[in-house]
C-alpha atoms as a PDB file:
ATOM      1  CA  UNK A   1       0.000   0.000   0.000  1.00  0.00           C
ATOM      2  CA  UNK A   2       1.320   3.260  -0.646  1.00  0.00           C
ATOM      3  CA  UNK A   3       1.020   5.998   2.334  1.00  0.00           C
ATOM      4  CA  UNK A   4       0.985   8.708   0.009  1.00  0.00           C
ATOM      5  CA  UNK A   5       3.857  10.580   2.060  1.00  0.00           C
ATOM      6  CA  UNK A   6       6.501  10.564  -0.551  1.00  0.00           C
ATOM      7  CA  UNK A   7       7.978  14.134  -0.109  1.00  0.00           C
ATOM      8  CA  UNK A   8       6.740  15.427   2.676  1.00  0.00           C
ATOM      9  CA  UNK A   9       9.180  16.618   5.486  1.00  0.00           C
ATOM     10  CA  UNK A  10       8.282  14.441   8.703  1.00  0.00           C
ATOM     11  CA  UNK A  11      10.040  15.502  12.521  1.00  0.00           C
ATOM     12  CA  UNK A  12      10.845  12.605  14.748  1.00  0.00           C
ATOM     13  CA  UNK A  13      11.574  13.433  18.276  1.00  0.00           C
ATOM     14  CA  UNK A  14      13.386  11.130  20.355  1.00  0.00           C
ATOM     15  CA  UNK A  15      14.119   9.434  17.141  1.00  0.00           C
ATOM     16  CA  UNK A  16      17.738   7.859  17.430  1.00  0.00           C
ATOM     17  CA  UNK A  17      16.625   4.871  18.672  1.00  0.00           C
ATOM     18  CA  UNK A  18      13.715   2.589  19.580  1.00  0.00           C
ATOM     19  CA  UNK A  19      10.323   3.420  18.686  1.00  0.00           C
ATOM     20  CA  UNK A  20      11.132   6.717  17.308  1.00  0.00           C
ATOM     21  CA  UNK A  21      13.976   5.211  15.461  1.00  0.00           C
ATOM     22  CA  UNK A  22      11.319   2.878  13.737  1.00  0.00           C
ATOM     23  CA  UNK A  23       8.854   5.492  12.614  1.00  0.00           C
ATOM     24  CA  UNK A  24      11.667   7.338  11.144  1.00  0.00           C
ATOM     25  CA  UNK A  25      12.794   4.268   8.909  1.00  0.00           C
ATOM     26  CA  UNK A  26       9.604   3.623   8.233  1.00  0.00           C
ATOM     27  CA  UNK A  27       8.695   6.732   6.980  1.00  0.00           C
ATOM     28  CA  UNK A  28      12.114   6.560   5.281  1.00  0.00           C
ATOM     29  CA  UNK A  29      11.200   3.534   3.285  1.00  0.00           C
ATOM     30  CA  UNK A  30       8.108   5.323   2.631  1.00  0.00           C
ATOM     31  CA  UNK A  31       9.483   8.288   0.878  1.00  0.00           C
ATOM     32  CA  UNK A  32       9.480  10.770   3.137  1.00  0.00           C
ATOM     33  CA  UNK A  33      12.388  13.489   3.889  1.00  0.00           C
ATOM     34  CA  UNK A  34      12.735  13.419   7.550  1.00  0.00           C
ATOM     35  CA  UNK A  35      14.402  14.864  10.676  1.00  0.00           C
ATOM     36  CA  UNK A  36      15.616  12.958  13.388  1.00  0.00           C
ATOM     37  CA  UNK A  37      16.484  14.126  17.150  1.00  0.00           C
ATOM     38  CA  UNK A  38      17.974  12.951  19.986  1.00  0.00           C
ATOM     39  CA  UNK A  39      20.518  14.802  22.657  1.00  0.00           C
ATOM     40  CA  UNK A  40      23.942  12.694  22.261  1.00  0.00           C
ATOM     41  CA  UNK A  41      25.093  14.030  19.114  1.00  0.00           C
ATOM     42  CA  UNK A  42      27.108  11.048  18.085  1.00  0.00           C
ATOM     43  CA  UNK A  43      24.171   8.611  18.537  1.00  0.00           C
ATOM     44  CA  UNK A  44      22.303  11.248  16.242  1.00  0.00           C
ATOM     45  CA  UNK A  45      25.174  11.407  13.491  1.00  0.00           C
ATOM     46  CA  UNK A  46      24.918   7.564  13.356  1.00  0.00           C
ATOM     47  CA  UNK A  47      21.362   7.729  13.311  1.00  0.00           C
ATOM     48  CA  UNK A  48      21.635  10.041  10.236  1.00  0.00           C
ATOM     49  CA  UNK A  49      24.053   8.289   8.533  1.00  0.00           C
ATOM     50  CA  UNK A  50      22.066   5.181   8.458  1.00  0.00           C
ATOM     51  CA  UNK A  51      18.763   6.696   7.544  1.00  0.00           C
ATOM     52  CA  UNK A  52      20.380   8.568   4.667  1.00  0.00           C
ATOM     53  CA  UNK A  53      21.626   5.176   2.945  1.00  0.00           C
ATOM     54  CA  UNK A  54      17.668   4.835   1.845  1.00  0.00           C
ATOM     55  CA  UNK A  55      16.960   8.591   1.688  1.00  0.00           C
ATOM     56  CA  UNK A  56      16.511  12.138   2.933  1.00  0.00           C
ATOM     57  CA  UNK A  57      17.561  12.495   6.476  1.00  0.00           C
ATOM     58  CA  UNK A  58      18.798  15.134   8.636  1.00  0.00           C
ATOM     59  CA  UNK A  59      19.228  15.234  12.372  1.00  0.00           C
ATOM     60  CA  UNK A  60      19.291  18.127  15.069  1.00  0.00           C
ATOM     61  CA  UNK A  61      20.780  17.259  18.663  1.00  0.00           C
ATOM     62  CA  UNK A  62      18.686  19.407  21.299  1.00  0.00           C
ATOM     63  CA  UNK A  63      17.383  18.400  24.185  1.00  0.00           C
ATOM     64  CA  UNK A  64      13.717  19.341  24.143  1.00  0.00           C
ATOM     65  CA  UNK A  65      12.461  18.971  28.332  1.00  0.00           C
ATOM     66  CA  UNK A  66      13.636  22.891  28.074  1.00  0.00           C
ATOM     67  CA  UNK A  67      12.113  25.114  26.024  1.00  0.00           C
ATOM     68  CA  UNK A  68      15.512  26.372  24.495  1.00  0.00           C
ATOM     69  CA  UNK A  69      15.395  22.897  22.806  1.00  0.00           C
ATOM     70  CA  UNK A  70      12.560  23.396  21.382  1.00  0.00           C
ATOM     71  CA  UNK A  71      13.497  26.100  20.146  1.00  0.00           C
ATOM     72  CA  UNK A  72      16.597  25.024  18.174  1.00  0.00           C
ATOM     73  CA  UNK A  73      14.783  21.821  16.520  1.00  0.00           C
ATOM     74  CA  UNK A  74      11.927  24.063  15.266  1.00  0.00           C
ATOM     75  CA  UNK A  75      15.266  26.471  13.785  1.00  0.00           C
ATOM     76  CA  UNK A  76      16.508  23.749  12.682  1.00  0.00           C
ATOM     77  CA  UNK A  77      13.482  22.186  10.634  1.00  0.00           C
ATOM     78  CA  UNK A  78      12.277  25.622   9.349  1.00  0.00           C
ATOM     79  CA  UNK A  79      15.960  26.018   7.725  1.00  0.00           C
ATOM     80  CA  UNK A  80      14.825  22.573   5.942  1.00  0.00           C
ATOM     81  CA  UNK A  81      11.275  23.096   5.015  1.00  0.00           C
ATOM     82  CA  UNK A  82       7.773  23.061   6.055  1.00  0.00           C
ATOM     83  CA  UNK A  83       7.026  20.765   8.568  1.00  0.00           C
ATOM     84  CA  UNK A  84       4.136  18.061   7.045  1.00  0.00           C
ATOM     85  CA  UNK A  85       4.572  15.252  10.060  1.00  0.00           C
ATOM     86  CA  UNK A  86       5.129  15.713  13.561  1.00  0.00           C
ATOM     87  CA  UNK A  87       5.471  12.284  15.947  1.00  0.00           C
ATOM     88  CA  UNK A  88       6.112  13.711  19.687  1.00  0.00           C
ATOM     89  CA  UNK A  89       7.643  10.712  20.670  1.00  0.00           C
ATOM     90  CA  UNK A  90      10.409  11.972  23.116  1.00  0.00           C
ATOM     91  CA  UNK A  91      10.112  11.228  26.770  1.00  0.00           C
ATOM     92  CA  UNK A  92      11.135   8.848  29.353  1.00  0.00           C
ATOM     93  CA  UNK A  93       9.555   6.586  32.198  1.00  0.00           C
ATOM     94  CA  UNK A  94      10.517   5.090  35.441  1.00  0.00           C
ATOM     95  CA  UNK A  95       9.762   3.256  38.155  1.00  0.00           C
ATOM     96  CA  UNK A  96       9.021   4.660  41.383  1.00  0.00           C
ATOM     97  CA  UNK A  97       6.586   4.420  44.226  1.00  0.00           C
ATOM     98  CA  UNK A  98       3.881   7.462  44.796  1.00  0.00           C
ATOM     99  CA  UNK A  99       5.616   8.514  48.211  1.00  0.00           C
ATOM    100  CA  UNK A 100       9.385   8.511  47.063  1.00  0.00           C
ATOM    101  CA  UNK A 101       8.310  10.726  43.780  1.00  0.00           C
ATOM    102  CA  UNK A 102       9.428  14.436  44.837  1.00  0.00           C
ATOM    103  CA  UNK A 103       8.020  17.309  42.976  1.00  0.00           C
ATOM    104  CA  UNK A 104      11.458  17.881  40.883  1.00  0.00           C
ATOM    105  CA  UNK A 105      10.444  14.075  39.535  1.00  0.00           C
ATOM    106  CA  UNK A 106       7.207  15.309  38.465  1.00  0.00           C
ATOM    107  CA  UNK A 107       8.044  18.537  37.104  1.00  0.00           C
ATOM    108  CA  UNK A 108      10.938  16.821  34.869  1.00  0.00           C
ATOM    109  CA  UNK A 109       8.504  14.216  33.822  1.00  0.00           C
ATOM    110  CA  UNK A 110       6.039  16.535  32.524  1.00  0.00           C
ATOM    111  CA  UNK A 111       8.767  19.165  30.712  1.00  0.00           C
ATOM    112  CA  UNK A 112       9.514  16.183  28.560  1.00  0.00           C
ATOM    113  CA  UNK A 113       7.099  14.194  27.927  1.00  0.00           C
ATOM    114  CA  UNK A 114       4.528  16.788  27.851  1.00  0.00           C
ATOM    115  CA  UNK A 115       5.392  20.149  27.435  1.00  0.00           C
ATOM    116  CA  UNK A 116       7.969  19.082  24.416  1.00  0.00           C
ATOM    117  CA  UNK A 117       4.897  18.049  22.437  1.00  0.00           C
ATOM    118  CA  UNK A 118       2.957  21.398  23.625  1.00  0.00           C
ATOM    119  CA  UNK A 119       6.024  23.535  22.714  1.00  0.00           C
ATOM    120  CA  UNK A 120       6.426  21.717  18.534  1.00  0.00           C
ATOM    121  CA  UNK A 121       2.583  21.267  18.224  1.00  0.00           C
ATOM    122  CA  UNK A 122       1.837  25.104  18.974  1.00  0.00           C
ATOM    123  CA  UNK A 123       4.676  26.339  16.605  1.00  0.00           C
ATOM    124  CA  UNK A 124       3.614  23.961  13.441  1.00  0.00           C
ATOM    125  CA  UNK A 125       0.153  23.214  14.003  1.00  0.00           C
ATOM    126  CA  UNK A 126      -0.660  27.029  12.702  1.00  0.00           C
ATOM    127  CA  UNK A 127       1.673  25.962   9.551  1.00  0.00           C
ATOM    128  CA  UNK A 128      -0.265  22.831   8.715  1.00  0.00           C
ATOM    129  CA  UNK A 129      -3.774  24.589   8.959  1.00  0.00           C
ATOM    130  CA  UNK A 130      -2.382  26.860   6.216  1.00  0.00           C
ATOM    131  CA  UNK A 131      -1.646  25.159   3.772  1.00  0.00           C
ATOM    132  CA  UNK A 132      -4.645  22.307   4.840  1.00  0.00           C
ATOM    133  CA  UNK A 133      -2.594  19.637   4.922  1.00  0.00           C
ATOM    134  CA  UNK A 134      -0.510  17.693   8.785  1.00  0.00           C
ATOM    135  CA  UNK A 135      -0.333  15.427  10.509  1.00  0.00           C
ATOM    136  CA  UNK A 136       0.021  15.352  14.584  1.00  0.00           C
ATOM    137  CA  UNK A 137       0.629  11.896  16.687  1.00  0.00           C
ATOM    138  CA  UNK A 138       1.500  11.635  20.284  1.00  0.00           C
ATOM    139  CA  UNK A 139       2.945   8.674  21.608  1.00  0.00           C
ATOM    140  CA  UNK A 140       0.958   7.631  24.445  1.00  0.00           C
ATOM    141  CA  UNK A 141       1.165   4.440  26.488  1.00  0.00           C
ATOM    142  CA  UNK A 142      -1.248   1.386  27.676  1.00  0.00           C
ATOM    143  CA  UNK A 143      -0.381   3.402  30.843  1.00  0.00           C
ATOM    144  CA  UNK A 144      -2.639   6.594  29.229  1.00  0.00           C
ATOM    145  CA  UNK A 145      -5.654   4.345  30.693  1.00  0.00           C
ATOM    146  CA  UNK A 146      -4.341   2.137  32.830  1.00  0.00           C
ATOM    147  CA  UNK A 147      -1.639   3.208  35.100  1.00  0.00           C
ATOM    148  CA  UNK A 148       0.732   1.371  36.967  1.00  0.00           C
ATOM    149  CA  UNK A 149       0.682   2.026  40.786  1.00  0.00           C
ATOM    150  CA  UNK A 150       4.443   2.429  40.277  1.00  0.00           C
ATOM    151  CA  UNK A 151       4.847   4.445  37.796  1.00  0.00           C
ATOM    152  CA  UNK A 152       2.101   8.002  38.938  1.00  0.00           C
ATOM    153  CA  UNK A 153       3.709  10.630  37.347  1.00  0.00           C
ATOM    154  CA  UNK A 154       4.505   8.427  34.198  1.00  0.00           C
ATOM    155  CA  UNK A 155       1.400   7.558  33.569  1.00  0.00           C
ATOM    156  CA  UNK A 156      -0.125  11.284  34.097  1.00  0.00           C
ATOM    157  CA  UNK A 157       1.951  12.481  31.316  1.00  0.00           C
ATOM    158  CA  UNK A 158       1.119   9.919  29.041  1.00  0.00           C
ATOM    159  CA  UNK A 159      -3.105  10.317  29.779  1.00  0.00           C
ATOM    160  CA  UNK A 160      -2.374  13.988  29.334  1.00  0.00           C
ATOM    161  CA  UNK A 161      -0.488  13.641  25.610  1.00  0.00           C
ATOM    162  CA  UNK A 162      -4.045  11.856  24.888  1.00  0.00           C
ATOM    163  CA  UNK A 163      -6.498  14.705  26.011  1.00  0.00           C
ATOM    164  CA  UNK A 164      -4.114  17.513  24.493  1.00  0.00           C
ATOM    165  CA  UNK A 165      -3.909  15.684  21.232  1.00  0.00           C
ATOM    166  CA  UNK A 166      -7.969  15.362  21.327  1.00  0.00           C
ATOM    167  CA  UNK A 167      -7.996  19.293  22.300  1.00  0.00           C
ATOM    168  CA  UNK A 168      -6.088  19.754  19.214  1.00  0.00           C
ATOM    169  CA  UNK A 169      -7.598  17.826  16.901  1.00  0.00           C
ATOM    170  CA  UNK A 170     -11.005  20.132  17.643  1.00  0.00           C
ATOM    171  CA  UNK A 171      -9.326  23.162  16.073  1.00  0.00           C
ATOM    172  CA  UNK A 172      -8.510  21.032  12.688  1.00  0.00           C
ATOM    173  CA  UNK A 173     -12.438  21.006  11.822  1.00  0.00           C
ATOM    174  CA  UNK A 174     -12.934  20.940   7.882  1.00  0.00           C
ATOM    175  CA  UNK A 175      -9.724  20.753   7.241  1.00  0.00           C
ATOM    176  CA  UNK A 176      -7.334  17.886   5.869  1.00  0.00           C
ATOM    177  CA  UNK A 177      -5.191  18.220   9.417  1.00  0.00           C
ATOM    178  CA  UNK A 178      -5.305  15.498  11.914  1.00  0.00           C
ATOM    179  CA  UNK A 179      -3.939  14.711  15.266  1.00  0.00           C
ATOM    180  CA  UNK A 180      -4.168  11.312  16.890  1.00  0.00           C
ATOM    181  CA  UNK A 181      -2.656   9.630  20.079  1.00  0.00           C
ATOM    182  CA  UNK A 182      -1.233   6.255  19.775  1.00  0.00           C
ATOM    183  CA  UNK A 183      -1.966   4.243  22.977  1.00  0.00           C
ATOM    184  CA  UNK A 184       1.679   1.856  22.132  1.00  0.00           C
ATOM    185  CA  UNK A 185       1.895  -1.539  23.756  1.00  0.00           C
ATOM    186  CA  UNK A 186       4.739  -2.584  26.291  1.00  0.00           C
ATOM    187  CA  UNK A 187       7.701  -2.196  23.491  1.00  0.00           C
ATOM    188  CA  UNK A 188      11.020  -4.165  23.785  1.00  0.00           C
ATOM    189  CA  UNK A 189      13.573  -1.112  23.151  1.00  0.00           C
ATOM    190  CA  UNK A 190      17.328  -0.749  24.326  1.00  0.00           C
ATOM    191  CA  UNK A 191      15.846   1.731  27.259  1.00  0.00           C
ATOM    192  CA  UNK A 192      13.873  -1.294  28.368  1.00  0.00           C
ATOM    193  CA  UNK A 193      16.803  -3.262  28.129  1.00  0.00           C
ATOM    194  CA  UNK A 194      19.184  -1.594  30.008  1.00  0.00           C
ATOM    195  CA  UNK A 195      16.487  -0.425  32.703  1.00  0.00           C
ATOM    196  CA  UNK A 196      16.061  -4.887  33.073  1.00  0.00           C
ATOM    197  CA  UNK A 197      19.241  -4.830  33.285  1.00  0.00           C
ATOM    198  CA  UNK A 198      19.427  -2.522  36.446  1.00  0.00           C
ATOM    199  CA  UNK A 199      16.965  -3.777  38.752  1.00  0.00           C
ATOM    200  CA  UNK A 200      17.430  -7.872  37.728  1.00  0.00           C
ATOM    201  CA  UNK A 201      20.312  -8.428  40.640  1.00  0.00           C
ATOM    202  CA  UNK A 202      17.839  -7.428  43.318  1.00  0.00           C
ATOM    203  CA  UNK A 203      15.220  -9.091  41.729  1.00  0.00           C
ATOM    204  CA  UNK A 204      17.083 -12.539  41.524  1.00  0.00           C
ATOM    205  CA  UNK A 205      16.454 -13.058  38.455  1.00  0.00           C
ATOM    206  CA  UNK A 206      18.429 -12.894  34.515  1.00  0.00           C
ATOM    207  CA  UNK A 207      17.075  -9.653  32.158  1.00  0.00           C
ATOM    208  CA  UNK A 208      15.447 -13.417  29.969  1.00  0.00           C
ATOM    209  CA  UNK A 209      13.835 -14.051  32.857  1.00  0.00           C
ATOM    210  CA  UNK A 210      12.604 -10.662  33.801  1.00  0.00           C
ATOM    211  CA  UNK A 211      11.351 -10.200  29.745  1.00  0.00           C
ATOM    212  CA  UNK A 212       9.373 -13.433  30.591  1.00  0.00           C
ATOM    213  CA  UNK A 213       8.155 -12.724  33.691  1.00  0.00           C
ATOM    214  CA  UNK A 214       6.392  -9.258  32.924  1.00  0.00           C
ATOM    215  CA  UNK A 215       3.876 -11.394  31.090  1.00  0.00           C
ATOM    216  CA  UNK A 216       3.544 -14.146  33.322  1.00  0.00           C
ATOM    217  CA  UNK A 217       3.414 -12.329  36.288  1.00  0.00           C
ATOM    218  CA  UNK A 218       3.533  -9.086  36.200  1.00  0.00           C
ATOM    219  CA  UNK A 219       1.853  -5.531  35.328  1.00  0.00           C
ATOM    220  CA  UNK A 220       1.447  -7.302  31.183  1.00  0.00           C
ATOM    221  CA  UNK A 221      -0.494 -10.136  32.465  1.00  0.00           C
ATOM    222  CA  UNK A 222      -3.502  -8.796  31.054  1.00  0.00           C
ATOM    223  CA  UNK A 223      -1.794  -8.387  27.857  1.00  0.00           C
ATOM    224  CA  UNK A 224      -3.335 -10.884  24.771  1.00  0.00           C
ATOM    225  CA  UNK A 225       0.208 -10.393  22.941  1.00  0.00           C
ATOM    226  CA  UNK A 226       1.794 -11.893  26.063  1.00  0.00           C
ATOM    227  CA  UNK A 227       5.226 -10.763  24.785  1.00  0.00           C
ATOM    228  CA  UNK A 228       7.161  -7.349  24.150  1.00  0.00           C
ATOM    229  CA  UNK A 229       5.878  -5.568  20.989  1.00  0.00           C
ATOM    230  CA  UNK A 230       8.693  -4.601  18.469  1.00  0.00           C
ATOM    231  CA  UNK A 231       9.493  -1.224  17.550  1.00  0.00           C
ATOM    232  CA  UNK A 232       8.894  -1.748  14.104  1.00  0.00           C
ATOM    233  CA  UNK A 233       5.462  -3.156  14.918  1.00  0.00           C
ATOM    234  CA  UNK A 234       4.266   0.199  16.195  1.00  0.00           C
ATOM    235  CA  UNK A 235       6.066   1.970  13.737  1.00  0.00           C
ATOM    236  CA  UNK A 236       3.844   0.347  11.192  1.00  0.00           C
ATOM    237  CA  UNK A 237       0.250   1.576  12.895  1.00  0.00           C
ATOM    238  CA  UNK A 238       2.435   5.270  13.234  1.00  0.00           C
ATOM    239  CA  UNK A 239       3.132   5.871   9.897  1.00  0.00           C
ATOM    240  CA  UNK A 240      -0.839   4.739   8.421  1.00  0.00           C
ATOM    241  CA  UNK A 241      -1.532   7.454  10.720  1.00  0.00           C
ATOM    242  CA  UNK A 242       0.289   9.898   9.645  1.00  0.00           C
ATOM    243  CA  UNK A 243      -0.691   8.667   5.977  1.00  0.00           C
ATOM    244  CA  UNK A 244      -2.988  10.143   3.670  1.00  0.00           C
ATOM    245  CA  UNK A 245      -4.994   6.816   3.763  1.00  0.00           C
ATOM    246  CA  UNK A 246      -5.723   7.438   7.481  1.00  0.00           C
ATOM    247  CA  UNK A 247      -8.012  11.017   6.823  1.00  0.00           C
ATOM    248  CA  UNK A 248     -10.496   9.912   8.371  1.00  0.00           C
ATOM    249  CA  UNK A 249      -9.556   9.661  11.454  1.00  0.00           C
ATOM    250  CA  UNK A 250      -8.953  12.253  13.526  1.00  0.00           C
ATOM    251  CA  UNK A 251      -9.173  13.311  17.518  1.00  0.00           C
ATOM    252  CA  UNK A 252      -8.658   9.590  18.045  1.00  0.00           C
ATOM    253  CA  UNK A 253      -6.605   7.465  20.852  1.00  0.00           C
ATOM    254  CA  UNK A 254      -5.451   4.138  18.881  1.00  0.00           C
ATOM    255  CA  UNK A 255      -4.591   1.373  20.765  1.00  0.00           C
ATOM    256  CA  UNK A 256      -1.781  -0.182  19.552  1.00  0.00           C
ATOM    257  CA  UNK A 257      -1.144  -1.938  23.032  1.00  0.00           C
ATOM    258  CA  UNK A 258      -1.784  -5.748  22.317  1.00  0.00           C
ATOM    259  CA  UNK A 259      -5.291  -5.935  24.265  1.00  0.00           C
ATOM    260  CA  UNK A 260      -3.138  -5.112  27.186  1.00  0.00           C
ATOM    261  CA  UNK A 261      -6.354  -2.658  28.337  1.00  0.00           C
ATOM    262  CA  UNK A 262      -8.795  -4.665  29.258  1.00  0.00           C
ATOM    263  CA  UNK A 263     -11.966  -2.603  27.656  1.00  0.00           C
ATOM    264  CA  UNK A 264     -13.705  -1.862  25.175  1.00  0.00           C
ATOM    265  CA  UNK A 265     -13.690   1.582  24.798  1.00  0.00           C
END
């Protein structure tokens, strides 16, 4: 099937690895010029290097939890061209328990997660309207509607990415603009991996076993995939989104979460 995005200039952010890696291959592969972000600037250059083997690429190092950041990747993508595609993928979780989360924790947690997304959405959105064609996704979570008692202030910045994409999608009426949410399955990413890695020891248990045992017994029991999605897997439902064969949907939360939520709407 052909997305109909060949050409059109699509920002990734936290795009040098993992799921935001994926959507920018995919979109890649797909024809699309696109720029890629992350903050370790060798990472990025590699990143860059490897997208541009199978087409337009460019990359911008900035660190967008500050609005300075923002800043310098919206520079940096006006210098390019107009912005078609935005994914506000960039962000971060952990694990922590309710009483040992201190207000810096939650203040940092929203800067990137959410208010990286506000800061790009409210500079291109106007852009997109325009010239009546854009797309908007935010990369929520299972955890958007079903939080994990260890995980609060995770979890509130993923449900909010889903009720400021709907708020945004309301001011796209009658036009060809959308913005969705992606509700994105338990993912198997090198972040995952290394965060395994960490708490294994204590747990007594090999980063295998921990992998298995998130299914089996853990928070993902609920899951009907009963394993890790791949990157590339939600890449796939990202990019129909941000396709011209998805117009029709719009103001939307789709679950890509392998009938880890347990509802049915």
């Amino acid at each position: 099937m052909d997305l109909g995005i060949k050409g059109r200039l699509a920002l990734v952010t936290g795009s040098t690895q993992g799921i935001g890696r994926a959507i920018a291959s995919t979109f890649v592969a797909e024809g699309a010029r696109v720029i890629v972000n992350g903050r370790d600037p060798e990472r990025l250059s590699d990143t860059v290097a490897a997208l541009g083997r199978h087409g337009e690429a460019h990359g911008v190092a900035a660190d967008l939890a500050t609005a300075d950041g923002a800043c310098k990747v919206l520079d940096a993508a006006a210098a390019i061209g107009a912005v078609d595609i935005l994914v506000n993928n960039a962000g971060y979780f952990e694990v922590r328990e309710f009483g040992d989360i201190s207000d810096q924790d939650w203040l940092d947690m929203f800067e990137l997660n959410v208010m990286s997304g506000v800061r790009l959405s409210r500079a291109l959105l106007p852009g997109m309207l325009q010239r009546n064609w854009g797309r908007i996704v935010f990369i929520g979570s299972d955890q958007s509607a079903k939080p994990n008692r260890g995980m609060a202030h995770y979890a509130m910045s993923k449900a909010a990415q889903v009720s400021i994409a709907r708020s945004l999608a309301e001011l796209t009426k009658g036009t060809r603009v959308t913005v969705n949410s992606a509700l994105v399955a338990p993912t198997w990413s090198e972040g995952v991996e290394t965060f395994l890695a960490k708490i294994a020891p204590a747990a007594g248990k090999t980063v295998a076993e921990m992998r298995t045992a998130y299914f089996a017994e853990g928070p993902g029991t609920s899951s009907l995939l009963q394993r890790w999605a791949t990157p590339e897997e939600i890449a796939a439902q990202i990019a129909f989104l941000c396709s011209e064969r998805a117009s029709a949907i719009n103001g939307a939360a789709q679950r890509v979460d392998g009938g880890i939520i347990r509802s049915l709407f």
